[in-house]
PDB file of N, CA and C in Angstrom:
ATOM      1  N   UNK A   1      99.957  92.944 100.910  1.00  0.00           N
ATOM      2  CA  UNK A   1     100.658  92.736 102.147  1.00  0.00           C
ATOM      3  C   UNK A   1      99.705  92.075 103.141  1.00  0.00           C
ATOM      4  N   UNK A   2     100.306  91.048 104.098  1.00  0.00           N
ATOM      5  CA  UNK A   2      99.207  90.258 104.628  1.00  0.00           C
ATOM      6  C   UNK A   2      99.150  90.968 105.920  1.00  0.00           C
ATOM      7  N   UNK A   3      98.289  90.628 106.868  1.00  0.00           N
ATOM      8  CA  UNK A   3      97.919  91.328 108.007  1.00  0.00           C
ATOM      9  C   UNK A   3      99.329  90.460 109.072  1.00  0.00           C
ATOM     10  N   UNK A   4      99.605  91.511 109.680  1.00  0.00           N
ATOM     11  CA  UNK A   4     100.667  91.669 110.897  1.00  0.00           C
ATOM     12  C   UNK A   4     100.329  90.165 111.762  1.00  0.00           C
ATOM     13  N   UNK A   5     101.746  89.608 111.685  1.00  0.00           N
ATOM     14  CA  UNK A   5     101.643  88.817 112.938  1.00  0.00           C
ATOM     15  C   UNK A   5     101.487  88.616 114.226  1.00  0.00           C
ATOM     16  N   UNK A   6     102.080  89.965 114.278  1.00  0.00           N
ATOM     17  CA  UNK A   6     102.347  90.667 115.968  1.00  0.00           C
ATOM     18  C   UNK A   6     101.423  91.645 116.088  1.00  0.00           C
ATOM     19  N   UNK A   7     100.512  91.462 115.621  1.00  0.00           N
ATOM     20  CA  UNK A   7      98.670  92.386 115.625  1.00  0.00           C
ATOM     21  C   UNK A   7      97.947  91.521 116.340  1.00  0.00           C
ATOM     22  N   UNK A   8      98.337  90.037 115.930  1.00  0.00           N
ATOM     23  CA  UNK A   8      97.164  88.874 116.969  1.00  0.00           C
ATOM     24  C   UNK A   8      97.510  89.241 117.754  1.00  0.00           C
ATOM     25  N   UNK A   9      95.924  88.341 118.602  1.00  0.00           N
ATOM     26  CA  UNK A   9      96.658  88.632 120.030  1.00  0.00           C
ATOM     27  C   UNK A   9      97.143  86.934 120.724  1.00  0.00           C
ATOM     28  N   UNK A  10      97.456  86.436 121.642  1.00  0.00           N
ATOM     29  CA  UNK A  10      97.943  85.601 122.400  1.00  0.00           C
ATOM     30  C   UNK A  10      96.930  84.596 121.685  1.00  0.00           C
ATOM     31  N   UNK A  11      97.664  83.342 121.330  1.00  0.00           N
ATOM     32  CA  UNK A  11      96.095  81.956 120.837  1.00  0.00           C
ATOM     33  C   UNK A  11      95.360  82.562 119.661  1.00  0.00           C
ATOM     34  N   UNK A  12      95.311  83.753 119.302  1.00  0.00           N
ATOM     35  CA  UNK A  12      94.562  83.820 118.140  1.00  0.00           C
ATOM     36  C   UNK A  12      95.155  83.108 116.764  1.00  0.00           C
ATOM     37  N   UNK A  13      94.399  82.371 116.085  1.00  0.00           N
ATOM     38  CA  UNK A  13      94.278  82.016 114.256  1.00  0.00           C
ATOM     39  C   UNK A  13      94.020  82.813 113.760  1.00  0.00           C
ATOM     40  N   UNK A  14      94.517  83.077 112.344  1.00  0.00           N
ATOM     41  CA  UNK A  14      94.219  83.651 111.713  1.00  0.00           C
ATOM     42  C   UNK A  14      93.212  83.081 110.413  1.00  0.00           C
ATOM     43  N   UNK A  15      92.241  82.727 110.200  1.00  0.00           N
ATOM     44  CA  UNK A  15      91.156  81.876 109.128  1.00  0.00           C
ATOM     45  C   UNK A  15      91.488  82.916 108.331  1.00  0.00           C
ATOM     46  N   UNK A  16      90.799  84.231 108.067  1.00  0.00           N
ATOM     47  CA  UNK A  16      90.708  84.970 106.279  1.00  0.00           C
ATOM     48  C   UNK A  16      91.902  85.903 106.395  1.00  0.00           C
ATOM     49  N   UNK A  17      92.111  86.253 105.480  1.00  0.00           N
ATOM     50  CA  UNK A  17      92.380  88.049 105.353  1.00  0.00           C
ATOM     51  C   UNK A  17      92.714  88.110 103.738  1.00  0.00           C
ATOM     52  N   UNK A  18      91.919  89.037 103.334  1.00  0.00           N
ATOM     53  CA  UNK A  18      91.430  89.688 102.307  1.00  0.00           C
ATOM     54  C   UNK A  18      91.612  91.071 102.197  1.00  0.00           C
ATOM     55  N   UNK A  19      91.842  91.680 101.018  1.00  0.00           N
ATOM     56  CA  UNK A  19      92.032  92.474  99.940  1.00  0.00           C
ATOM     57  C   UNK A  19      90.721  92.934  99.648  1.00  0.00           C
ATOM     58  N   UNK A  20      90.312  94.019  99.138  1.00  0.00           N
ATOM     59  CA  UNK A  20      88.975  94.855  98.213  1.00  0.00           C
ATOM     60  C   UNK A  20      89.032  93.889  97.098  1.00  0.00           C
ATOM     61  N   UNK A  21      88.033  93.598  96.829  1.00  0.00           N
ATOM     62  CA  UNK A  21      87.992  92.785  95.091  1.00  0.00           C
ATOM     63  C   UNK A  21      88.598  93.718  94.372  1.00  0.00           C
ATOM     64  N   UNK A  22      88.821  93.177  93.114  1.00  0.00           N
ATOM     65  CA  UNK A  22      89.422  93.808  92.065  1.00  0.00           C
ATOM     66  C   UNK A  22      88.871  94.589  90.952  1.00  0.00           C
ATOM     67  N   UNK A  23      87.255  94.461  91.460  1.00  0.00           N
ATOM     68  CA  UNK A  23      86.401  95.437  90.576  1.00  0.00           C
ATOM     69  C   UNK A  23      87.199  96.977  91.332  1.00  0.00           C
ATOM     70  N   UNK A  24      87.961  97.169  92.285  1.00  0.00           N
ATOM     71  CA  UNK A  24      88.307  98.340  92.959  1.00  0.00           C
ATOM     72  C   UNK A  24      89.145  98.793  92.136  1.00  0.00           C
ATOM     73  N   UNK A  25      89.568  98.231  91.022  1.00  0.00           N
ATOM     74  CA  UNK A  25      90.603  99.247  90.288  1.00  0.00           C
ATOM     75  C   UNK A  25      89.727  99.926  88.946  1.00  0.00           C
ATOM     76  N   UNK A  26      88.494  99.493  88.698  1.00  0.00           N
ATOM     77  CA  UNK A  26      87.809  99.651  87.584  1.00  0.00           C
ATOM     78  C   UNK A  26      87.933 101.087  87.316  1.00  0.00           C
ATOM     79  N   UNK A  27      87.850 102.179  87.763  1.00  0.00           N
ATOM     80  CA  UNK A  27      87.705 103.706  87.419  1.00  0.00           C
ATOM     81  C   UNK A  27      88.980 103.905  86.811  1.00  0.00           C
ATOM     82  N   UNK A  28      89.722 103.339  87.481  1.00  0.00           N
ATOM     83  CA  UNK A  28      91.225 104.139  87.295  1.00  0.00           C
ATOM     84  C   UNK A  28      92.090 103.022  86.060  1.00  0.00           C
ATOM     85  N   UNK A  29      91.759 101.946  86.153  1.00  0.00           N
ATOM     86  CA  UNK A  29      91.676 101.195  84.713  1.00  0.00           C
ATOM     87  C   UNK A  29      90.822 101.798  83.500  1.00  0.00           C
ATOM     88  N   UNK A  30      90.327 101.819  83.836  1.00  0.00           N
ATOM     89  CA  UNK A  30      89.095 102.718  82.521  1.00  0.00           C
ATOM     90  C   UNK A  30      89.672 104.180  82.397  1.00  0.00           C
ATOM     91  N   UNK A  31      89.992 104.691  83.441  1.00  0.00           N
ATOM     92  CA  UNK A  31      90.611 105.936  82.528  1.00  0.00           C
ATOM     93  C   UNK A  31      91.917 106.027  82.650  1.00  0.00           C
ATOM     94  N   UNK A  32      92.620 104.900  82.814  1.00  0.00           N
ATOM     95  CA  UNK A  32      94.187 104.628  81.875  1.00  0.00           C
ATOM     96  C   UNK A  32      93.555 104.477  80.212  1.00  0.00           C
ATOM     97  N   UNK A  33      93.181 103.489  80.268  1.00  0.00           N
ATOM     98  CA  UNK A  33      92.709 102.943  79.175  1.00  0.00           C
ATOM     99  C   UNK A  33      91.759 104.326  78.021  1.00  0.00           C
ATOM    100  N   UNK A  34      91.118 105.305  78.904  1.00  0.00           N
ATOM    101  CA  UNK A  34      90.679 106.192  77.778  1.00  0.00           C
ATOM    102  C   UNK A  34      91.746 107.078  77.414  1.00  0.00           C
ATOM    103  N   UNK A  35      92.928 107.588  78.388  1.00  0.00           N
ATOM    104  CA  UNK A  35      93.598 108.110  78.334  1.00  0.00           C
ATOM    105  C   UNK A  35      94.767 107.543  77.169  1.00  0.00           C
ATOM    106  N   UNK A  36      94.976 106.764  76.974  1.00  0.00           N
ATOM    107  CA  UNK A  36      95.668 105.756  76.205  1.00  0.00           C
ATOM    108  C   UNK A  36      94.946 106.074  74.445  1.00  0.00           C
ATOM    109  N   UNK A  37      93.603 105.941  74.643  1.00  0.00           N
ATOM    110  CA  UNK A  37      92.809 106.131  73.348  1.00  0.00           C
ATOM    111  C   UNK A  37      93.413 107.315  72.897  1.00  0.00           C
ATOM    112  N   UNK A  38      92.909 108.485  74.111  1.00  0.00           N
ATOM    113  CA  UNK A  38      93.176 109.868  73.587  1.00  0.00           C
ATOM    114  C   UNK A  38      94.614 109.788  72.722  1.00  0.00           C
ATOM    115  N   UNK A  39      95.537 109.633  74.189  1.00  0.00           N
ATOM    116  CA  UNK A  39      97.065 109.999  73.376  1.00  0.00           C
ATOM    117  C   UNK A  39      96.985 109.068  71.634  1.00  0.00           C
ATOM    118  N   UNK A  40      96.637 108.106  71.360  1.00  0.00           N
ATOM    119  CA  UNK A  40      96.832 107.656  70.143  1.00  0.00           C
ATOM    120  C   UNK A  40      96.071 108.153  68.939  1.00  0.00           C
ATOM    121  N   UNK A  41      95.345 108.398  69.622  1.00  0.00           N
ATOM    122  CA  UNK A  41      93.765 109.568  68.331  1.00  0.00           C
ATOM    123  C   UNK A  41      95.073 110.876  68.101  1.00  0.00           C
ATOM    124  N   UNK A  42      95.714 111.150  68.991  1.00  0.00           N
ATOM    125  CA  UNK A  42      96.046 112.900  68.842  1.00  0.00           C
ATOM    126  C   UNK A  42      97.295 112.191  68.339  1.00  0.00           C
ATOM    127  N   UNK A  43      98.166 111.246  68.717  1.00  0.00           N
ATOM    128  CA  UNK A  43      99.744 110.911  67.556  1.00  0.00           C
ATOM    129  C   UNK A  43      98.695 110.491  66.171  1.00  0.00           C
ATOM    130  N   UNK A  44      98.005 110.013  66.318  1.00  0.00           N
ATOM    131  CA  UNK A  44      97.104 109.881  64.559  1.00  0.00           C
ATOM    132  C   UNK A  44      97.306 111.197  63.936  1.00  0.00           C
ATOM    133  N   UNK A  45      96.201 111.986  64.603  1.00  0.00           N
ATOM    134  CA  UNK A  45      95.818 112.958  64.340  1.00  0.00           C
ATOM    135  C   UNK A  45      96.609 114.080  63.568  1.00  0.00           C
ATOM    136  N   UNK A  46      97.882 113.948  64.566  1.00  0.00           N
ATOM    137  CA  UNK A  46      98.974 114.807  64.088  1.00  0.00           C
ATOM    138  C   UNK A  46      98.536 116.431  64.292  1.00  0.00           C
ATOM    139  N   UNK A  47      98.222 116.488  65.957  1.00  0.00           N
ATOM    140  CA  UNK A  47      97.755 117.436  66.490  1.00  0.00           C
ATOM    141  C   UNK A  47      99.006 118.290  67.006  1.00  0.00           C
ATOM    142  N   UNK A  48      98.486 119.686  66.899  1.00  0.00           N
ATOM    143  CA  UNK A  48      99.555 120.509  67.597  1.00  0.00           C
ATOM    144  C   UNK A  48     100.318 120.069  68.958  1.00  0.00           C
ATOM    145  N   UNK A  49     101.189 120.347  69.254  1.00  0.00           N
ATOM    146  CA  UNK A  49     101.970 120.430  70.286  1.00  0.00           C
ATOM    147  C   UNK A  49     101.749 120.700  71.617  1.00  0.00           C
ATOM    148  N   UNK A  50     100.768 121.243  71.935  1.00  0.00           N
ATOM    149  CA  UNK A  50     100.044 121.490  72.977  1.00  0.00           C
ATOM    150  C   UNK A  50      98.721 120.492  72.867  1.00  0.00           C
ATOM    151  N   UNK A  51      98.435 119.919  72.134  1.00  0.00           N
ATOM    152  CA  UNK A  51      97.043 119.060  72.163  1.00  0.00           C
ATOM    153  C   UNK A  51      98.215 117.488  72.929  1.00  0.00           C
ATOM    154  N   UNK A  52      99.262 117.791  72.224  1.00  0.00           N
ATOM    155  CA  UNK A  52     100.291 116.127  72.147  1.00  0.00           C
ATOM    156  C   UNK A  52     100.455 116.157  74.138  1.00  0.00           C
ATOM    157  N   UNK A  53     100.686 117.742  74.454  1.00  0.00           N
ATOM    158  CA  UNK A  53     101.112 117.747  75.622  1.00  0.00           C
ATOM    159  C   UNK A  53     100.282 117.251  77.037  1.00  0.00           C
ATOM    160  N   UNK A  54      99.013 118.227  76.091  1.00  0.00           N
ATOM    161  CA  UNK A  54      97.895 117.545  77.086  1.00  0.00           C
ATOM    162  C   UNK A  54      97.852 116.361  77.240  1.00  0.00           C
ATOM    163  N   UNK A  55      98.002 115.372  76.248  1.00  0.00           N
ATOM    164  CA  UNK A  55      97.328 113.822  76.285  1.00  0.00           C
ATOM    165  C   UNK A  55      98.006 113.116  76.980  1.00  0.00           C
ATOM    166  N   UNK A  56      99.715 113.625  76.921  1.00  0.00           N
ATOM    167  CA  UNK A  56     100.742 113.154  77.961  1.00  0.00           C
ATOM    168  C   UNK A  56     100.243 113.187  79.585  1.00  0.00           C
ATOM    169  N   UNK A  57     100.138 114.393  79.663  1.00  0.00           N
ATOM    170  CA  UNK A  57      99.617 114.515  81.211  1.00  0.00           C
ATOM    171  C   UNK A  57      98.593 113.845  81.211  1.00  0.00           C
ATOM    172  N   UNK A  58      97.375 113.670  80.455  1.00  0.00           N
ATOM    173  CA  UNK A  58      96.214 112.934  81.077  1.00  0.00           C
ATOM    174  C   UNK A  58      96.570 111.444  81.032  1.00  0.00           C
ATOM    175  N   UNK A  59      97.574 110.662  80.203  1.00  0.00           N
ATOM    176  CA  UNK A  59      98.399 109.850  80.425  1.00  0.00           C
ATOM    177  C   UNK A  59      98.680 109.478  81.998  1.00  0.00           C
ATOM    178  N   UNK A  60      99.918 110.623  82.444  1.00  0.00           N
ATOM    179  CA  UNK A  60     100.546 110.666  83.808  1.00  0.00           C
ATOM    180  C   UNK A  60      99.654 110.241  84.508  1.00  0.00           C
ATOM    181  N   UNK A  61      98.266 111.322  84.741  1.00  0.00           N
ATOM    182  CA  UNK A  61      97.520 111.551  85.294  1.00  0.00           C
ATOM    183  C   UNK A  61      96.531 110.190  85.238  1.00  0.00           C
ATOM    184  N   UNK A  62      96.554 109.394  84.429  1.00  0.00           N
ATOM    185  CA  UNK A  62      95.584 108.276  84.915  1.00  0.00           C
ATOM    186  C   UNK A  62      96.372 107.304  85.460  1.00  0.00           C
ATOM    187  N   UNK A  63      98.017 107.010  84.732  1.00  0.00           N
ATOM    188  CA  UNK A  63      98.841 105.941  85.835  1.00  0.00           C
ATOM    189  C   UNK A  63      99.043 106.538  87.175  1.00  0.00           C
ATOM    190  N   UNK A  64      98.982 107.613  87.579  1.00  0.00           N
ATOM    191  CA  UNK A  64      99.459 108.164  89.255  1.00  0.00           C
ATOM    192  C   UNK A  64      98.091 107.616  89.602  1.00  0.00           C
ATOM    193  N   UNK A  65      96.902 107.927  89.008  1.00  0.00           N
ATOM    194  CA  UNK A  65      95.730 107.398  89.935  1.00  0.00           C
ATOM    195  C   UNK A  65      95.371 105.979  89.882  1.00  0.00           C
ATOM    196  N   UNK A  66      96.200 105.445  89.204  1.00  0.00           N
ATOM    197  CA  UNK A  66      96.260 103.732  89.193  1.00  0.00           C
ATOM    198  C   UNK A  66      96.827 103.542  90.281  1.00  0.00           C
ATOM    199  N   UNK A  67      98.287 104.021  89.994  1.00  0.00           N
ATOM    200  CA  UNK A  67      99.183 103.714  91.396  1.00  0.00           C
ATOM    201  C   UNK A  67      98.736 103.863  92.947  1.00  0.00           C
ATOM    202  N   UNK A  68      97.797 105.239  92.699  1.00  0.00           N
ATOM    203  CA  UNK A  68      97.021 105.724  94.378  1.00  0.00           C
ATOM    204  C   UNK A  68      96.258 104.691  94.530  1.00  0.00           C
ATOM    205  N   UNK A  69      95.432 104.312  93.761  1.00  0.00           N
ATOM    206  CA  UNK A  69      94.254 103.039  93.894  1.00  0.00           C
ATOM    207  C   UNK A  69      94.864 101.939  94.446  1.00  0.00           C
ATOM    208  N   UNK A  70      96.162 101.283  94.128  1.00  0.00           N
ATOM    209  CA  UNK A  70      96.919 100.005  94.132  1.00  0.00           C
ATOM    210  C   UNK A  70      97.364 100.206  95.486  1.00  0.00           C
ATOM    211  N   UNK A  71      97.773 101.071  95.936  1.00  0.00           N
ATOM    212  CA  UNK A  71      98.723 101.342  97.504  1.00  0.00           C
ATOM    213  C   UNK A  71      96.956 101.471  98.118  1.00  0.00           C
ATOM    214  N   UNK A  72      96.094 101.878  98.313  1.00  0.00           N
ATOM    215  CA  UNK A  72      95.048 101.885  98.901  1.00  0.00           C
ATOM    216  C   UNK A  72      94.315 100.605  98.694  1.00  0.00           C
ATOM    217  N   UNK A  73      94.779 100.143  98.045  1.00  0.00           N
ATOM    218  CA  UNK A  73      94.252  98.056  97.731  1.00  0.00           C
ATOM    219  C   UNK A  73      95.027  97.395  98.820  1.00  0.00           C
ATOM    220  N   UNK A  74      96.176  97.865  98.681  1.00  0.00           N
ATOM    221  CA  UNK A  74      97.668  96.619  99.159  1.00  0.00           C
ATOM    222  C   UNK A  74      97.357  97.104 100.801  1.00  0.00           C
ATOM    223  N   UNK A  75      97.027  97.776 100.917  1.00  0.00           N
ATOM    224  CA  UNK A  75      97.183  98.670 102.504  1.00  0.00           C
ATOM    225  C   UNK A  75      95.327  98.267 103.593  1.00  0.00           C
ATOM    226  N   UNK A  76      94.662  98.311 102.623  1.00  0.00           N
ATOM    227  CA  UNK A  76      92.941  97.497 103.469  1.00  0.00           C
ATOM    228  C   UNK A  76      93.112  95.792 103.381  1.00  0.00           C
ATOM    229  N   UNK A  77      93.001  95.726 104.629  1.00  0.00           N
ATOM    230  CA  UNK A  77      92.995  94.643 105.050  1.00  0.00           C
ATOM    231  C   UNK A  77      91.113  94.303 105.465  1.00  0.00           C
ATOM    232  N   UNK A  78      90.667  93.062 105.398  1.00  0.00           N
ATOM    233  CA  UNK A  78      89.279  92.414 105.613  1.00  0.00           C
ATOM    234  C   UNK A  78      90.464  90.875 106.062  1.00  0.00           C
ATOM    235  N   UNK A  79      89.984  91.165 107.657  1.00  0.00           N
ATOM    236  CA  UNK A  79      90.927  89.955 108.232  1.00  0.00           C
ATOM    237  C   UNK A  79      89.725  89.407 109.598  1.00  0.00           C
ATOM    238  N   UNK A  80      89.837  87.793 109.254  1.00  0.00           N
ATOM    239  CA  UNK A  80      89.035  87.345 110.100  1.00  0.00           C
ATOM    240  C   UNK A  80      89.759  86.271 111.147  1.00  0.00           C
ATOM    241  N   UNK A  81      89.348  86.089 112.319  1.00  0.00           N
ATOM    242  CA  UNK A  81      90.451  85.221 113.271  1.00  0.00           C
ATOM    243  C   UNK A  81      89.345  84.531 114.342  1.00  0.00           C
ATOM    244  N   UNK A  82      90.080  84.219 115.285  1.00  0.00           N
ATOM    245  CA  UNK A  82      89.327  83.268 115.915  1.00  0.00           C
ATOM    246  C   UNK A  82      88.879  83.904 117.451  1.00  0.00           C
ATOM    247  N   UNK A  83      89.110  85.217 116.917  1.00  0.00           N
ATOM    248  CA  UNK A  83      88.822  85.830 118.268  1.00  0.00           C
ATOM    249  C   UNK A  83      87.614  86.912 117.375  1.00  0.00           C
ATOM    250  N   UNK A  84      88.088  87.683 116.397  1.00  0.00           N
ATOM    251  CA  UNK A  84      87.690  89.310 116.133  1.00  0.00           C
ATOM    252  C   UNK A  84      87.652  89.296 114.407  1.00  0.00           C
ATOM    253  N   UNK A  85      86.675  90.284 114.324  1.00  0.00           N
ATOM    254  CA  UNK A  85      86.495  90.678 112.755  1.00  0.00           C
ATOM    255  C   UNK A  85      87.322  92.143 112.767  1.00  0.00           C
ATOM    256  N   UNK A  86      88.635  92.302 111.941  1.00  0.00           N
ATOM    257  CA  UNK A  86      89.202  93.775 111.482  1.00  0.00           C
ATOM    258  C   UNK A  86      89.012  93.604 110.535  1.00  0.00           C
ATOM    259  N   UNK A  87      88.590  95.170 110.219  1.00  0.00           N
ATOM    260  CA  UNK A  87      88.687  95.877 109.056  1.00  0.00           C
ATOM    261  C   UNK A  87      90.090  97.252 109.189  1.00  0.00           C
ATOM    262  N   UNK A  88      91.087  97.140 108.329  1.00  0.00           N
ATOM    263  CA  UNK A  88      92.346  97.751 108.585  1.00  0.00           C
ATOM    264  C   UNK A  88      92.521  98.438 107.298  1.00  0.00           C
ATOM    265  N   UNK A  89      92.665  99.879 107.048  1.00  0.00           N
ATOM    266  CA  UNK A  89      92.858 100.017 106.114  1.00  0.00           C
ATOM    267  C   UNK A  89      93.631 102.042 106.139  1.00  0.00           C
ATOM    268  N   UNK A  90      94.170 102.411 105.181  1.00  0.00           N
ATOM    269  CA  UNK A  90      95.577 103.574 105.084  1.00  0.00           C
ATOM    270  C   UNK A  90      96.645 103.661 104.895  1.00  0.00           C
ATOM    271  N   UNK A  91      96.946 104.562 103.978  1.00  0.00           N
ATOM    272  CA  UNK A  91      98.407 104.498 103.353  1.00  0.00           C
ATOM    273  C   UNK A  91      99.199 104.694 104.259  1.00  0.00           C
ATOM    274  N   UNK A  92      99.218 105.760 104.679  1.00  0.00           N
ATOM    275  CA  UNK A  92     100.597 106.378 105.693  1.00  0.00           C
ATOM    276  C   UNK A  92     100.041 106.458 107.311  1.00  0.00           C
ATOM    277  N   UNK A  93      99.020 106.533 107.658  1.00  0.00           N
ATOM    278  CA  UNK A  93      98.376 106.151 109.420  1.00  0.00           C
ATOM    279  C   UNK A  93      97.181 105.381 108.701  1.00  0.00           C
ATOM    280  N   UNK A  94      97.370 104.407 109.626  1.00  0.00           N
ATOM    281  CA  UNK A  94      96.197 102.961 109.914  1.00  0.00           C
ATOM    282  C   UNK A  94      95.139 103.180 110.802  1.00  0.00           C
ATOM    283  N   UNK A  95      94.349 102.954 110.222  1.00  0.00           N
ATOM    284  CA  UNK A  95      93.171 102.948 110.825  1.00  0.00           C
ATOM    285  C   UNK A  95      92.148 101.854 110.553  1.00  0.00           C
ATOM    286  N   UNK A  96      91.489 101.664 111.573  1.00  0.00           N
ATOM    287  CA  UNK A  96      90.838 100.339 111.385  1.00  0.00           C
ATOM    288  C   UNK A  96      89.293 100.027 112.829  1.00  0.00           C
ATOM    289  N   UNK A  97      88.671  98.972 112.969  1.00  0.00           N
ATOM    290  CA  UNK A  97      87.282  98.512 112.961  1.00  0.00           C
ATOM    291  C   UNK A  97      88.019  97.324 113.702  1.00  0.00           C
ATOM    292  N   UNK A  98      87.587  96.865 114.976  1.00  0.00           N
ATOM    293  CA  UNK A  98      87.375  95.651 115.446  1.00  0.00           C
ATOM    294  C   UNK A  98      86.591  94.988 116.420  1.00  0.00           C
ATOM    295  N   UNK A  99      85.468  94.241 115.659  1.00  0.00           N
ATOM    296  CA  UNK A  99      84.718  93.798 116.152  1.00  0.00           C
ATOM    297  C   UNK A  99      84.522  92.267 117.148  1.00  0.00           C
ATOM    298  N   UNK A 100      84.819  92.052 117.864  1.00  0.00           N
ATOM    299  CA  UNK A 100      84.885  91.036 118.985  1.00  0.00           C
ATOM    300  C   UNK A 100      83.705  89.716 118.784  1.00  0.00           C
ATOM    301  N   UNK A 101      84.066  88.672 118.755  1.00  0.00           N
ATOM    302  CA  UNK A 101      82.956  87.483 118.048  1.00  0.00           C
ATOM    303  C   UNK A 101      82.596  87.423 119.422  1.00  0.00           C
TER     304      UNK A 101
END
């Protein structure tokens, strides 16, 4: 989501606004991805019912923390203008940094 129009102020440009790089999803990619291993080692495996259950949840449990990561990506803003440097960033209250050139 790009930074607010009606956030400039009067005459201001807007030059950058930026997103966290995308190394920011690395933890929570990596443990989708181990979580993924697990569940397929244990359908191999042909593990009890409670081993199958666990792997599900640690499943859940690594896409919900993908999803938290992604809304905390889409929501920090790194926005530069012709007046001020913000830094804007929170899911549900905003909070943010502005520094005056």
């Amino acid at each position: 989501m790009p930074y607010p129009q009606k956030l400039l102020n009067d005459y201001e440009e807007l030059a950058v606004d930026l997103h966290p790089h995308y190394w920011f999803f690395a933890e929570a990619v990596a443990a989708l991805v181990g979580a993924i291993i697990v569940g397929i080692i244990v359908l191999v495996v042909d593990a009890p019912a409670a081993i199958n259950w666990i792997a599900v949840v640690l499943i859940i449990a690594a896409v919900a923390w993908l999803v938290l990561h992604y809304l905390r990506w889409t929501s920090t803003n790194f926005v530069i203008t012709s007046d001020r440097v913000i830094f804007r960033h929170g899911v549900l209250a905003k909070s943010g940094i502005e520094i005056p050139l």
